[in-house]
PDB file of N, CA and C in Angstrom:
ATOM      1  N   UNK A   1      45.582  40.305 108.916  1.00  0.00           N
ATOM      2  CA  UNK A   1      44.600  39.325 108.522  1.00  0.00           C
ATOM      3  C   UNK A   1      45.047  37.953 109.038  1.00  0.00           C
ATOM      4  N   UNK A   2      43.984  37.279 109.344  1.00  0.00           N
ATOM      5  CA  UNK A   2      44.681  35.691 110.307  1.00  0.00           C
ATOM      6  C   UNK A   2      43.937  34.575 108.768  1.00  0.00           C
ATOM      7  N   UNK A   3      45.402  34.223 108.520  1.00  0.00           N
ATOM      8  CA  UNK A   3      45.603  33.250 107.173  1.00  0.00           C
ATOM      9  C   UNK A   3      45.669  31.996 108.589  1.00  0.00           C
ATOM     10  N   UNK A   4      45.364  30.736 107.714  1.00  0.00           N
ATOM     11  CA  UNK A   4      45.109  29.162 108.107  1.00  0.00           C
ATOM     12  C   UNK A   4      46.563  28.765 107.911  1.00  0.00           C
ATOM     13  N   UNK A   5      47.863  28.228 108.423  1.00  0.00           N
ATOM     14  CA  UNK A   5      48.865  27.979 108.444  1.00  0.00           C
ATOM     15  C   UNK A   5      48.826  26.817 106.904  1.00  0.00           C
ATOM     16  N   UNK A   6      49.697  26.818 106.528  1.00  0.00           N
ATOM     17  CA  UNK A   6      50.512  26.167 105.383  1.00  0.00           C
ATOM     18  C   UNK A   6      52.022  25.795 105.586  1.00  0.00           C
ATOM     19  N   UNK A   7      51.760  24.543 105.137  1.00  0.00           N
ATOM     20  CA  UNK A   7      53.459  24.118 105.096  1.00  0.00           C
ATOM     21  C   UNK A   7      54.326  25.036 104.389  1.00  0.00           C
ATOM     22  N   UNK A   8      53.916  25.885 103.850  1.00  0.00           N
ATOM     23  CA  UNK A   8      55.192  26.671 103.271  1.00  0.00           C
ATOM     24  C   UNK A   8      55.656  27.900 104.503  1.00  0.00           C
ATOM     25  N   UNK A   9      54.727  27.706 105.122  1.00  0.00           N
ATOM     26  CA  UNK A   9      54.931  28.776 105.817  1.00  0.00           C
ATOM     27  C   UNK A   9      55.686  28.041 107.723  1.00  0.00           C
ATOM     28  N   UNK A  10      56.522  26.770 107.439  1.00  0.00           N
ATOM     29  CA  UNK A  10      56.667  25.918 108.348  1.00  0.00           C
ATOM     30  C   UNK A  10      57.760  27.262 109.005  1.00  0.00           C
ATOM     31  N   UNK A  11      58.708  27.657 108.375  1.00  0.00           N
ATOM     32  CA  UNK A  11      60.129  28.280 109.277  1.00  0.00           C
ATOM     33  C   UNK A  11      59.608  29.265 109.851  1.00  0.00           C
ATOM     34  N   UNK A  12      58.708  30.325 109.539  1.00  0.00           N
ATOM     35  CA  UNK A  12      58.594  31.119 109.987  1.00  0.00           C
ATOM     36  C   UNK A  12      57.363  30.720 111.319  1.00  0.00           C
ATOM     37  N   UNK A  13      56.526  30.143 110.580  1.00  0.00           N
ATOM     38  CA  UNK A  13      55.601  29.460 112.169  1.00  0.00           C
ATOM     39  C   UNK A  13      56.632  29.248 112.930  1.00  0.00           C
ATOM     40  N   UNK A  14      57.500  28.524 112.908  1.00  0.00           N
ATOM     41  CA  UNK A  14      58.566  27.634 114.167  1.00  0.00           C
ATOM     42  C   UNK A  14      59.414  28.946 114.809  1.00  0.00           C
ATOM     43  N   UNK A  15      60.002  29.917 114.076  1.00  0.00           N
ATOM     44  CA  UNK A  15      60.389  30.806 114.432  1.00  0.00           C
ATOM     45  C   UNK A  15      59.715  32.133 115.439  1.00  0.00           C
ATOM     46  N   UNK A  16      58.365  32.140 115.508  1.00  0.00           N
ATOM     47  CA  UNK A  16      56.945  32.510 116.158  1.00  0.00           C
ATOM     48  C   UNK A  16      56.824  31.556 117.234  1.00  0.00           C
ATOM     49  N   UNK A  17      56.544  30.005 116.772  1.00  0.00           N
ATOM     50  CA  UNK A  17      56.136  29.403 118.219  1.00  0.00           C
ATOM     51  C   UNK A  17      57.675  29.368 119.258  1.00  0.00           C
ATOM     52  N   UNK A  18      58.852  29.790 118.497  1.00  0.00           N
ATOM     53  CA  UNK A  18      59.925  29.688 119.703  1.00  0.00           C
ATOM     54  C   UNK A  18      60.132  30.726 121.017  1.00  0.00           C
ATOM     55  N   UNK A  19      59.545  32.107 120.528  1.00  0.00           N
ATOM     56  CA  UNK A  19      58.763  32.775 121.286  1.00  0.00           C
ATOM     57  C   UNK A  19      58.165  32.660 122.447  1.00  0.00           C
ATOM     58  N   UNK A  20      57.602  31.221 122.703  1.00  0.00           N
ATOM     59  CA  UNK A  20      56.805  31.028 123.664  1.00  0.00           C
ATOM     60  C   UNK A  20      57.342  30.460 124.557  1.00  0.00           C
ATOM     61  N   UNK A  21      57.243  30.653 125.932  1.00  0.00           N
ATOM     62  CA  UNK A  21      58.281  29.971 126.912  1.00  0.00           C
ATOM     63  C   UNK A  21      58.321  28.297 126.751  1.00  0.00           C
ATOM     64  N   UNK A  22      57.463  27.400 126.861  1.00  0.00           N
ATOM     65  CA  UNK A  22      57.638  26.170 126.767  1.00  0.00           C
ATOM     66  C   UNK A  22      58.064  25.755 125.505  1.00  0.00           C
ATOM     67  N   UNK A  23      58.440  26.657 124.246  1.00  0.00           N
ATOM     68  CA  UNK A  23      58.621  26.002 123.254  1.00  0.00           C
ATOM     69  C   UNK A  23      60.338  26.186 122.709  1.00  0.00           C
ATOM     70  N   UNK A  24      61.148  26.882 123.957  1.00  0.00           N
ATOM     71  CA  UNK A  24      62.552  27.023 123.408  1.00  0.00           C
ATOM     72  C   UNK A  24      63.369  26.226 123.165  1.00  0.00           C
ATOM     73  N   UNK A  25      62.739  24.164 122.870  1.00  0.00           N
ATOM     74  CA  UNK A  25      63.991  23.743 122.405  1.00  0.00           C
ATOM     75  C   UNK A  25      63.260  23.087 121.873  1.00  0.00           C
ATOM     76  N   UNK A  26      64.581  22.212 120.111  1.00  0.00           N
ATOM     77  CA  UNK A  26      64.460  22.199 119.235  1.00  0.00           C
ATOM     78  C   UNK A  26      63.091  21.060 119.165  1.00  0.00           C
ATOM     79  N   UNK A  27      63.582  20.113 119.904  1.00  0.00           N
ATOM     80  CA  UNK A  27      62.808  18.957 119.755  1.00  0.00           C
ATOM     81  C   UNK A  27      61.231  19.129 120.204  1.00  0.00           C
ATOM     82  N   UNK A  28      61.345  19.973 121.613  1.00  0.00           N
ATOM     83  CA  UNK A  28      59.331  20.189 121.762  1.00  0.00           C
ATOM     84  C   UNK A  28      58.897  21.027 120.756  1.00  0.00           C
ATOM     85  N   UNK A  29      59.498  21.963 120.212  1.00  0.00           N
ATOM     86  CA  UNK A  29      58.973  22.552 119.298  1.00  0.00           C
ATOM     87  C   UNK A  29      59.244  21.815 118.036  1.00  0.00           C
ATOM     88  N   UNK A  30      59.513  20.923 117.389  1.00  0.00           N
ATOM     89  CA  UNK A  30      59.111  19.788 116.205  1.00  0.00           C
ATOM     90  C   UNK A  30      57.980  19.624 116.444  1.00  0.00           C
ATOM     91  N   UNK A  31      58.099  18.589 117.704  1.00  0.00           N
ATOM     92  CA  UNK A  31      56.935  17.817 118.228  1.00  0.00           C
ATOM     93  C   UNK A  31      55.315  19.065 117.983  1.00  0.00           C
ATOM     94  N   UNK A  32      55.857  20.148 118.385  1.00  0.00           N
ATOM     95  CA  UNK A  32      54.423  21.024 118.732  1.00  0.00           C
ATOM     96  C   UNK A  32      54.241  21.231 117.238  1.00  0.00           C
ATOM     97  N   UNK A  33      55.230  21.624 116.503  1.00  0.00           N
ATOM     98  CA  UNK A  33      54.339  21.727 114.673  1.00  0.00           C
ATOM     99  C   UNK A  33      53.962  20.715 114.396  1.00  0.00           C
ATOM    100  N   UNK A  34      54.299  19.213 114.533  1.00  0.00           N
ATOM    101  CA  UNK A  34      54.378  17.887 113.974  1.00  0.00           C
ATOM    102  C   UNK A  34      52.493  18.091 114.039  1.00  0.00           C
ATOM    103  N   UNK A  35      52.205  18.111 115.713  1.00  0.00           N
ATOM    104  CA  UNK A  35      51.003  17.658 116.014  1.00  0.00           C
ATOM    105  C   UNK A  35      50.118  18.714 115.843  1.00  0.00           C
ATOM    106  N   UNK A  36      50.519  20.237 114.963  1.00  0.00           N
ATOM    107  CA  UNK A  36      49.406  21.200 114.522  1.00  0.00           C
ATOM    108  C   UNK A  36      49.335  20.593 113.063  1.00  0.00           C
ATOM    109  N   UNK A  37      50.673  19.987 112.089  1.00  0.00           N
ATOM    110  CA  UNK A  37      50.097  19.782 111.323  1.00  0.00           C
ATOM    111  C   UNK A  37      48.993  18.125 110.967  1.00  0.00           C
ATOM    112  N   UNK A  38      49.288  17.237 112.023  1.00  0.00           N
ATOM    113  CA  UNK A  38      48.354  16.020 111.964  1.00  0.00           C
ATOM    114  C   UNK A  38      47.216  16.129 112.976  1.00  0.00           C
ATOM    115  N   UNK A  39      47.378  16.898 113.214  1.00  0.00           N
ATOM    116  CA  UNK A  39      45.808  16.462 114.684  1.00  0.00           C
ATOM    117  C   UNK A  39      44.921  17.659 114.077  1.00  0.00           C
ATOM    118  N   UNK A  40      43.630  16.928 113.536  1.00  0.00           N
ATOM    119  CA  UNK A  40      42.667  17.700 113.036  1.00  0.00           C
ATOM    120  C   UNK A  40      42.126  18.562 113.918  1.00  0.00           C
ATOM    121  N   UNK A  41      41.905  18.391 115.522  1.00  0.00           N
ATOM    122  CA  UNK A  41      41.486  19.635 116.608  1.00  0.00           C
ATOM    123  C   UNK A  41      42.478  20.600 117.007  1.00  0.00           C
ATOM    124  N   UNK A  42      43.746  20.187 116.428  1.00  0.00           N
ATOM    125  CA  UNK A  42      44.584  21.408 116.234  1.00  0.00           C
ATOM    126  C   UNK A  42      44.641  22.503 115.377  1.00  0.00           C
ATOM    127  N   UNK A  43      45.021  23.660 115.402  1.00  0.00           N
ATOM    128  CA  UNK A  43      44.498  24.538 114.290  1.00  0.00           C
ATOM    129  C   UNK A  43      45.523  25.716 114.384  1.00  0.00           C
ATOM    130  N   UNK A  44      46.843  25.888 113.262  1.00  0.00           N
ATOM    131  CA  UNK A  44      47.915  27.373 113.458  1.00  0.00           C
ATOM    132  C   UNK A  44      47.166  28.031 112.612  1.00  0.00           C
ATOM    133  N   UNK A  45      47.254  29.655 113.166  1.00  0.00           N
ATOM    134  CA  UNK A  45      46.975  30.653 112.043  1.00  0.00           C
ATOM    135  C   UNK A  45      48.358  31.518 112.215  1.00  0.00           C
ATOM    136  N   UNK A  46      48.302  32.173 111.418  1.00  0.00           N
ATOM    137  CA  UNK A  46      49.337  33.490 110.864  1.00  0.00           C
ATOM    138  C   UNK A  46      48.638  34.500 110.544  1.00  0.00           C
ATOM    139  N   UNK A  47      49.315  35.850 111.405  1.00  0.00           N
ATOM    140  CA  UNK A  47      48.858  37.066 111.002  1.00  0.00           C
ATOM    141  C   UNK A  47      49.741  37.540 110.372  1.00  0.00           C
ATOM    142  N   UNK A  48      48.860  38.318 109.182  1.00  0.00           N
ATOM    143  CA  UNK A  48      49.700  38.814 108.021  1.00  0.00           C
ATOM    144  C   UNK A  48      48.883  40.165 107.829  1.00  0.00           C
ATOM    145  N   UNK A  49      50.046  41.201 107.899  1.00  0.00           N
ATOM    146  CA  UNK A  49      50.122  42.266 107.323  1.00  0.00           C
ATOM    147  C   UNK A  49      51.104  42.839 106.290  1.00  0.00           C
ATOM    148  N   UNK A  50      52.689  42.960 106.063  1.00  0.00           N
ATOM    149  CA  UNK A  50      52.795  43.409 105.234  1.00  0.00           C
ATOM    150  C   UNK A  50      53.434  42.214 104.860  1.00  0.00           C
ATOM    151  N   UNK A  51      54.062  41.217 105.907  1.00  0.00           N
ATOM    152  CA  UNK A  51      54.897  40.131 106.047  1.00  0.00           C
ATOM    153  C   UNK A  51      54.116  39.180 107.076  1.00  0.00           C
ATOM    154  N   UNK A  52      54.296  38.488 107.830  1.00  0.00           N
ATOM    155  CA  UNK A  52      53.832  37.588 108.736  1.00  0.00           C
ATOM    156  C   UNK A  52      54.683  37.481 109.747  1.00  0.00           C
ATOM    157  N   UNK A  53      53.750  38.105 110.866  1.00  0.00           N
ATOM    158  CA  UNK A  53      54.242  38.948 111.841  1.00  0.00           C
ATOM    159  C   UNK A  53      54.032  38.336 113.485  1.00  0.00           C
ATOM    160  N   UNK A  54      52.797  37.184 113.534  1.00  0.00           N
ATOM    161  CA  UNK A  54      52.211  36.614 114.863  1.00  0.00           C
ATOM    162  C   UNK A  54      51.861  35.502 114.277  1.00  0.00           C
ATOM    163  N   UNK A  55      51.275  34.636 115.585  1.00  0.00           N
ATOM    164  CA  UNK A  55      50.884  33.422 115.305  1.00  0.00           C
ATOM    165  C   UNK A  55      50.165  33.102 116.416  1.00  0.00           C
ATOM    166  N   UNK A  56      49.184  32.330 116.019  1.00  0.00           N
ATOM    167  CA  UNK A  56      47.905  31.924 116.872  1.00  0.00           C
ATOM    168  C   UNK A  56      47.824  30.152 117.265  1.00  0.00           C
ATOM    169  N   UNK A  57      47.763  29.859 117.964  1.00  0.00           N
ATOM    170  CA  UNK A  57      47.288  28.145 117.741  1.00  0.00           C
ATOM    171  C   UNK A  57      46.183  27.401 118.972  1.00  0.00           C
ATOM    172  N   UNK A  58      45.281  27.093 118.444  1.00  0.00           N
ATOM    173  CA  UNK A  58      44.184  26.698 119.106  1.00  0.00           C
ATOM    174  C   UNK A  58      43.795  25.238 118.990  1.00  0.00           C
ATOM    175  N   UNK A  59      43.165  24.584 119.972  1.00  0.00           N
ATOM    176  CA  UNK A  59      42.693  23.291 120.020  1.00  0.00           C
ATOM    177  C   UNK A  59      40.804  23.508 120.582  1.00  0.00           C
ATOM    178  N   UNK A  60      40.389  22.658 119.741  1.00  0.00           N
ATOM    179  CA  UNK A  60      39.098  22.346 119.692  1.00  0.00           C
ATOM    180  C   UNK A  60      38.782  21.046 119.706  1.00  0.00           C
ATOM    181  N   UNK A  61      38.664  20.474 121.018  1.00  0.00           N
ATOM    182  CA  UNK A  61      38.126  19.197 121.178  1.00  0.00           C
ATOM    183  C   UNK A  61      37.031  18.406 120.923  1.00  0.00           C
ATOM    184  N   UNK A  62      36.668  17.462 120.760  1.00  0.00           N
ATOM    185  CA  UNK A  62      35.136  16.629 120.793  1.00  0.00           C
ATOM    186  C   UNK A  62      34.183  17.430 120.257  1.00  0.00           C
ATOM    187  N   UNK A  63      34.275  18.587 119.098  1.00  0.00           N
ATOM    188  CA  UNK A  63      33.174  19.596 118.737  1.00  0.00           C
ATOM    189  C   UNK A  63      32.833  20.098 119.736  1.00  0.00           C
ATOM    190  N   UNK A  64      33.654  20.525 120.803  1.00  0.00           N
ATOM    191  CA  UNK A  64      33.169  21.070 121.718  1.00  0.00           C
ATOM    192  C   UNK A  64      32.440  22.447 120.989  1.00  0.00           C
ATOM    193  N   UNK A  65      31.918  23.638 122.325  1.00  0.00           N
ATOM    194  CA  UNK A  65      31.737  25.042 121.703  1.00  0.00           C
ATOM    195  C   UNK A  65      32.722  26.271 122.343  1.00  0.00           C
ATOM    196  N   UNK A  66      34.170  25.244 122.815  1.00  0.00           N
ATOM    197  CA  UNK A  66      35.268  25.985 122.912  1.00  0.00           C
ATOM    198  C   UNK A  66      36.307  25.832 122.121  1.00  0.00           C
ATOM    199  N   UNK A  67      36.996  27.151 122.036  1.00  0.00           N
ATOM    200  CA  UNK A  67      38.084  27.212 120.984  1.00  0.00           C
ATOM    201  C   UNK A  67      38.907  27.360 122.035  1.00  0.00           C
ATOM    202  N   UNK A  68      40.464  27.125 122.434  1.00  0.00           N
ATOM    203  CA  UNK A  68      41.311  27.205 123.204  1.00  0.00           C
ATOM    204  C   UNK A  68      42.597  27.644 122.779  1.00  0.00           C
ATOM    205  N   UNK A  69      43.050  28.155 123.148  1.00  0.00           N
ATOM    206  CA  UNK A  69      44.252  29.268 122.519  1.00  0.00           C
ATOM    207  C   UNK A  69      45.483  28.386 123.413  1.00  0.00           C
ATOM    208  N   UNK A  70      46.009  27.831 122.625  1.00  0.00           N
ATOM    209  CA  UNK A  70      47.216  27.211 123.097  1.00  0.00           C
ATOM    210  C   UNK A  70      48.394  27.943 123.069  1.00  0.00           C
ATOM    211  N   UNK A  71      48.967  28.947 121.968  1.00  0.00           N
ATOM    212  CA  UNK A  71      49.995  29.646 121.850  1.00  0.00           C
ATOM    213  C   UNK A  71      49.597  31.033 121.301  1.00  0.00           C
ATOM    214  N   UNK A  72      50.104  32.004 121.330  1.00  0.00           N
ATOM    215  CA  UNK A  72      49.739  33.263 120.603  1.00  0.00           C
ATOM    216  C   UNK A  72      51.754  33.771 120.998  1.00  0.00           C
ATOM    217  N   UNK A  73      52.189  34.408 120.134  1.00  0.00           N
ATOM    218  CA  UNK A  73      53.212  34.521 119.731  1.00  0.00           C
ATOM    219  C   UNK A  73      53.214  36.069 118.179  1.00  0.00           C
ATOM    220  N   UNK A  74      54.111  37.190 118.816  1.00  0.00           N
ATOM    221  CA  UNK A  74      53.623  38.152 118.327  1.00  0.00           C
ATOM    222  C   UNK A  74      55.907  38.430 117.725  1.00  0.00           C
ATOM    223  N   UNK A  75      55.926  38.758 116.386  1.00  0.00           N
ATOM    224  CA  UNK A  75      57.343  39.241 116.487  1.00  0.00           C
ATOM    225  C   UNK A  75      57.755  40.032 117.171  1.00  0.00           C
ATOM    226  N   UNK A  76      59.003  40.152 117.845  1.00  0.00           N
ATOM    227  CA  UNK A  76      59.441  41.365 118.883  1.00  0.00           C
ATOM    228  C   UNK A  76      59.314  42.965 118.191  1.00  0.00           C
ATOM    229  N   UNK A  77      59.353  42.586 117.248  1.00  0.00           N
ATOM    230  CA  UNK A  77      59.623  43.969 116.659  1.00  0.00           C
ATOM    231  C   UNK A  77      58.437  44.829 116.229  1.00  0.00           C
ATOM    232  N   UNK A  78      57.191  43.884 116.709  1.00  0.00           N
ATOM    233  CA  UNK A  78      55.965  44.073 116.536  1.00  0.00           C
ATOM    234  C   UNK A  78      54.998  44.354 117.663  1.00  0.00           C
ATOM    235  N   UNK A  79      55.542  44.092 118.976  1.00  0.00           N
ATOM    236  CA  UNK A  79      54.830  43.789 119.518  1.00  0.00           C
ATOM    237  C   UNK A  79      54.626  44.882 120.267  1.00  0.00           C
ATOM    238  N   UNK A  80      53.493  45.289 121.442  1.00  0.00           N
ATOM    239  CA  UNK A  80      53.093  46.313 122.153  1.00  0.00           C
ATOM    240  C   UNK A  80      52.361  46.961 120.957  1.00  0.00           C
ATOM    241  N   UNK A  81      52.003  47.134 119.649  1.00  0.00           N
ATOM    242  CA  UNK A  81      51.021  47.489 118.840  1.00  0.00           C
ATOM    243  C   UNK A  81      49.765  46.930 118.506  1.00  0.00           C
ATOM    244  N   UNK A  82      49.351  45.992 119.898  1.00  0.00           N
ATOM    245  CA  UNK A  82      47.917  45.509 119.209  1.00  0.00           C
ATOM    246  C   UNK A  82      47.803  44.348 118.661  1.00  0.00           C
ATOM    247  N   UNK A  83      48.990  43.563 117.914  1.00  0.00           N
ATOM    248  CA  UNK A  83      48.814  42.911 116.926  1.00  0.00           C
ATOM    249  C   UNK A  83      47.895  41.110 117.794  1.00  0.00           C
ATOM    250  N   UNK A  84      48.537  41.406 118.971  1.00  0.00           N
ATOM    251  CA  UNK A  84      47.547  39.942 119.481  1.00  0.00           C
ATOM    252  C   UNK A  84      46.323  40.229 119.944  1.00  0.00           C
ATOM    253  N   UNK A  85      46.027  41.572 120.398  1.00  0.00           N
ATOM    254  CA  UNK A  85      45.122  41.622 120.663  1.00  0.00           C
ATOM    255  C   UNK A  85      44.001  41.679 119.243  1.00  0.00           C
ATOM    256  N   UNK A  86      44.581  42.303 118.182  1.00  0.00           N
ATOM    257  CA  UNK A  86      43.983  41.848 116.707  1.00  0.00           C
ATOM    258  C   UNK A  86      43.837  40.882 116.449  1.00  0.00           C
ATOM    259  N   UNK A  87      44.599  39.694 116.697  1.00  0.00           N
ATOM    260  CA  UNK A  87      44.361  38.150 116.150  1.00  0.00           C
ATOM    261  C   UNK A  87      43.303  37.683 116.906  1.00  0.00           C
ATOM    262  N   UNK A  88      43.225  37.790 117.802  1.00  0.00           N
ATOM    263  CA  UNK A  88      42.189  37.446 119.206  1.00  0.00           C
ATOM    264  C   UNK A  88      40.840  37.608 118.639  1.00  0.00           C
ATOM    265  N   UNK A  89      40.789  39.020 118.591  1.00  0.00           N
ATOM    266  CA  UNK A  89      39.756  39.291 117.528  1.00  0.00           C
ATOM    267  C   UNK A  89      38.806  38.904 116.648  1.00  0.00           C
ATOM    268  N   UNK A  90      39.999  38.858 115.371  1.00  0.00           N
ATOM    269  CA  UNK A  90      39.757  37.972 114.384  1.00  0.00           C
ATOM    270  C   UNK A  90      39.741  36.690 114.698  1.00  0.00           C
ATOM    271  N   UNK A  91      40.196  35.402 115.419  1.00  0.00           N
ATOM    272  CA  UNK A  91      39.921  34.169 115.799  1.00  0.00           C
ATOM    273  C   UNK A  91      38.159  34.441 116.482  1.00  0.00           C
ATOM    274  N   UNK A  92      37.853  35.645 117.053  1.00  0.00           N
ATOM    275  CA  UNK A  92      36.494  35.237 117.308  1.00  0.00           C
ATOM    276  C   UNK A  92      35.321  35.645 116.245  1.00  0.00           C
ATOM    277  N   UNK A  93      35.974  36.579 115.435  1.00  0.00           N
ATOM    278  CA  UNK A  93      35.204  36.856 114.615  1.00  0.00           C
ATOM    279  C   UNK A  93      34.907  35.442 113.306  1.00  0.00           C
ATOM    280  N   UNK A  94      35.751  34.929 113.533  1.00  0.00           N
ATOM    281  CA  UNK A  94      36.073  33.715 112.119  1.00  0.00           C
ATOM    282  C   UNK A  94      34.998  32.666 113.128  1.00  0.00           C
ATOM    283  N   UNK A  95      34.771  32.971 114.319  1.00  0.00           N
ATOM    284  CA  UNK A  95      34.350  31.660 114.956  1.00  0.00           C
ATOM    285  C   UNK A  95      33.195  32.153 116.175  1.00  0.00           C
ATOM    286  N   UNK A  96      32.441  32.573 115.741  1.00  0.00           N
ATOM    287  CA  UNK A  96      31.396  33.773 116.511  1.00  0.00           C
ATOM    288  C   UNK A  96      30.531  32.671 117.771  1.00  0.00           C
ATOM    289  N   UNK A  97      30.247  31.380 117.262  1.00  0.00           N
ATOM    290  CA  UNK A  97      29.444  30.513 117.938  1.00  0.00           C
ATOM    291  C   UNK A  97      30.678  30.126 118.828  1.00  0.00           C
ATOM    292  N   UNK A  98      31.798  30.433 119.104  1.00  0.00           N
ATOM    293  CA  UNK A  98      33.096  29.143 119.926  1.00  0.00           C
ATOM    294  C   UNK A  98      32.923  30.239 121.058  1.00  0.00           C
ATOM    295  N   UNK A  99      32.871  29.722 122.653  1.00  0.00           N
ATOM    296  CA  UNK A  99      33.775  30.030 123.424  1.00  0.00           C
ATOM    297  C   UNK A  99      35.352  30.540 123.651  1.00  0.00           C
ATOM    298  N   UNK A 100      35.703  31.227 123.364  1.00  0.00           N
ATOM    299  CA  UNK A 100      37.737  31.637 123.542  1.00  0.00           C
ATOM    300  C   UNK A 100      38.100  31.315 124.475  1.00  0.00           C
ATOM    301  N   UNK A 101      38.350  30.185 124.469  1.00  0.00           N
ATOM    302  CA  UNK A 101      39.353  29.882 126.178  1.00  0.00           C
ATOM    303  C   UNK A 101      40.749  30.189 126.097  1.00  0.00           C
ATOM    304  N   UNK A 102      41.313  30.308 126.905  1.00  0.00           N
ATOM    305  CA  UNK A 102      43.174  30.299 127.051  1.00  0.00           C
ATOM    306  C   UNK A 102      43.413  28.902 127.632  1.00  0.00           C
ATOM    307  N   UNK A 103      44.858  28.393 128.120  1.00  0.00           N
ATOM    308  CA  UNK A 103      45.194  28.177 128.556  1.00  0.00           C
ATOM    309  C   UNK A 103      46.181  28.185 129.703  1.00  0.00           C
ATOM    310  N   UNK A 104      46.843  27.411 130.346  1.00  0.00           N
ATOM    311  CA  UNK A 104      47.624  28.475 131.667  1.00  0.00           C
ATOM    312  C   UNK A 104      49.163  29.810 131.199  1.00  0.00           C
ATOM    313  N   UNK A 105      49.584  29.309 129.894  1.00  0.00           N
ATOM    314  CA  UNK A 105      50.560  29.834 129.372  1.00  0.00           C
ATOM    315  C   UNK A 105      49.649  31.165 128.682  1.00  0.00           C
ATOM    316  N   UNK A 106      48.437  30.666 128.091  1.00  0.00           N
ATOM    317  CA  UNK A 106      47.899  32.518 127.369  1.00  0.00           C
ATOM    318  C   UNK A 106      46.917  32.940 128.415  1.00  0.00           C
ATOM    319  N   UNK A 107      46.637  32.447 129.444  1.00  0.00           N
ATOM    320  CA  UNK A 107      45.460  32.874 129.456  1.00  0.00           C
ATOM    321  C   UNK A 107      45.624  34.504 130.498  1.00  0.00           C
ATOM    322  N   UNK A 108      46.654  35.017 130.599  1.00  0.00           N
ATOM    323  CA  UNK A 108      46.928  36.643 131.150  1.00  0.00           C
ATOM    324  C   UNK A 108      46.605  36.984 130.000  1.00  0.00           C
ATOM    325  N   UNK A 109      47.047  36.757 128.907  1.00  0.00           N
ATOM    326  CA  UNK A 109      46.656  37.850 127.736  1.00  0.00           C
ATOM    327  C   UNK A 109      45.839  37.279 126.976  1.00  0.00           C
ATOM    328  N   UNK A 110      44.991  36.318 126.688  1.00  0.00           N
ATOM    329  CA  UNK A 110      43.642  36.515 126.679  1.00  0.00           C
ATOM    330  C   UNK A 110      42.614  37.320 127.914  1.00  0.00           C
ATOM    331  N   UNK A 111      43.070  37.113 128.763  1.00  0.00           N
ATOM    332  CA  UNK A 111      41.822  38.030 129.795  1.00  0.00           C
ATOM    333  C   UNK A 111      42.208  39.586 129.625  1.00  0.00           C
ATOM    334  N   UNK A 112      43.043  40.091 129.320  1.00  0.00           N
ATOM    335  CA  UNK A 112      43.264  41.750 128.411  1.00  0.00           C
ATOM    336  C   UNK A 112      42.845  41.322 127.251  1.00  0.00           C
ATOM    337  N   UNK A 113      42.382  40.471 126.412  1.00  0.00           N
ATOM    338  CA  UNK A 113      42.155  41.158 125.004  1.00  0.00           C
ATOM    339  C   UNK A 113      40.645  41.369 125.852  1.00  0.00           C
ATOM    340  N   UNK A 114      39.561  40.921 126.507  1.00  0.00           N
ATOM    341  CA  UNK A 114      38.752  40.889 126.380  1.00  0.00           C
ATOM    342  C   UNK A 114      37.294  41.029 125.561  1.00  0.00           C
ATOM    343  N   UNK A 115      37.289  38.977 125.365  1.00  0.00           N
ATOM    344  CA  UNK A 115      36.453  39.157 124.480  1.00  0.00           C
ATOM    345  C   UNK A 115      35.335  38.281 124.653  1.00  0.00           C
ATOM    346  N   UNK A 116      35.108  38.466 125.740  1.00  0.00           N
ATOM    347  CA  UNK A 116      33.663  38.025 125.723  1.00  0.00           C
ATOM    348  C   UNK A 116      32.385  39.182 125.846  1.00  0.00           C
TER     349      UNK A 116
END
């Protein structure tokens, strides 16, 4: 299920977005939670199944009618089961009117979830 990120849930987000190639040191990755949790067109989710297992993060500009997938980040011990291609999913299902864009870091695995 893709839950709306919460500060309680800061270590384990950070531990998910380190995952991602541009985010392996300490300071860009501050900076990258700092500005999901103050910039209102920013937006983390968490997928949760038995524990919280992936992580999603999207930017939505100017009300545009695109949603943009900035990070997607799946635990190792999880991964090759679907689970991003599930969040993908669910981010379009929560948001049926948005465009899904990637960016240059997701956008190989957004074009396999295929969801347009």
């Amino acid at each position: 299920m893709l839950i709306r990120y919460k500060k309680a849930f800061e270590k384990i987000a950070m531990g998910l977005l380190s995952f991602m190639p541009n985010e392996k040191d300490l300071k860009k990755l501050q900076q990258t939670m700092k500005e999901y949790e103050t910039e209102e067109f920013r937006q983390l989710f968490l997928w949760k199944e038995e524990d919280i297992i992936g992580l999603l993060g999207v930017i939505n500009l100017d009300a545009s009618n695109e949603l943009e997938i900035q990070h997607i980040s799946v635990n190792p011990s999880h991964r090759y089961q679907g689970v991003g291609k599930k969040m993908v999913k669910a981010l379009k299902e929560m948001y049926p009117e948005k465009n899904i864009t990637s960016n240059e870091q997701t956008q190989a695995f957004v074009e396999k979830c295929d969801i347009c």
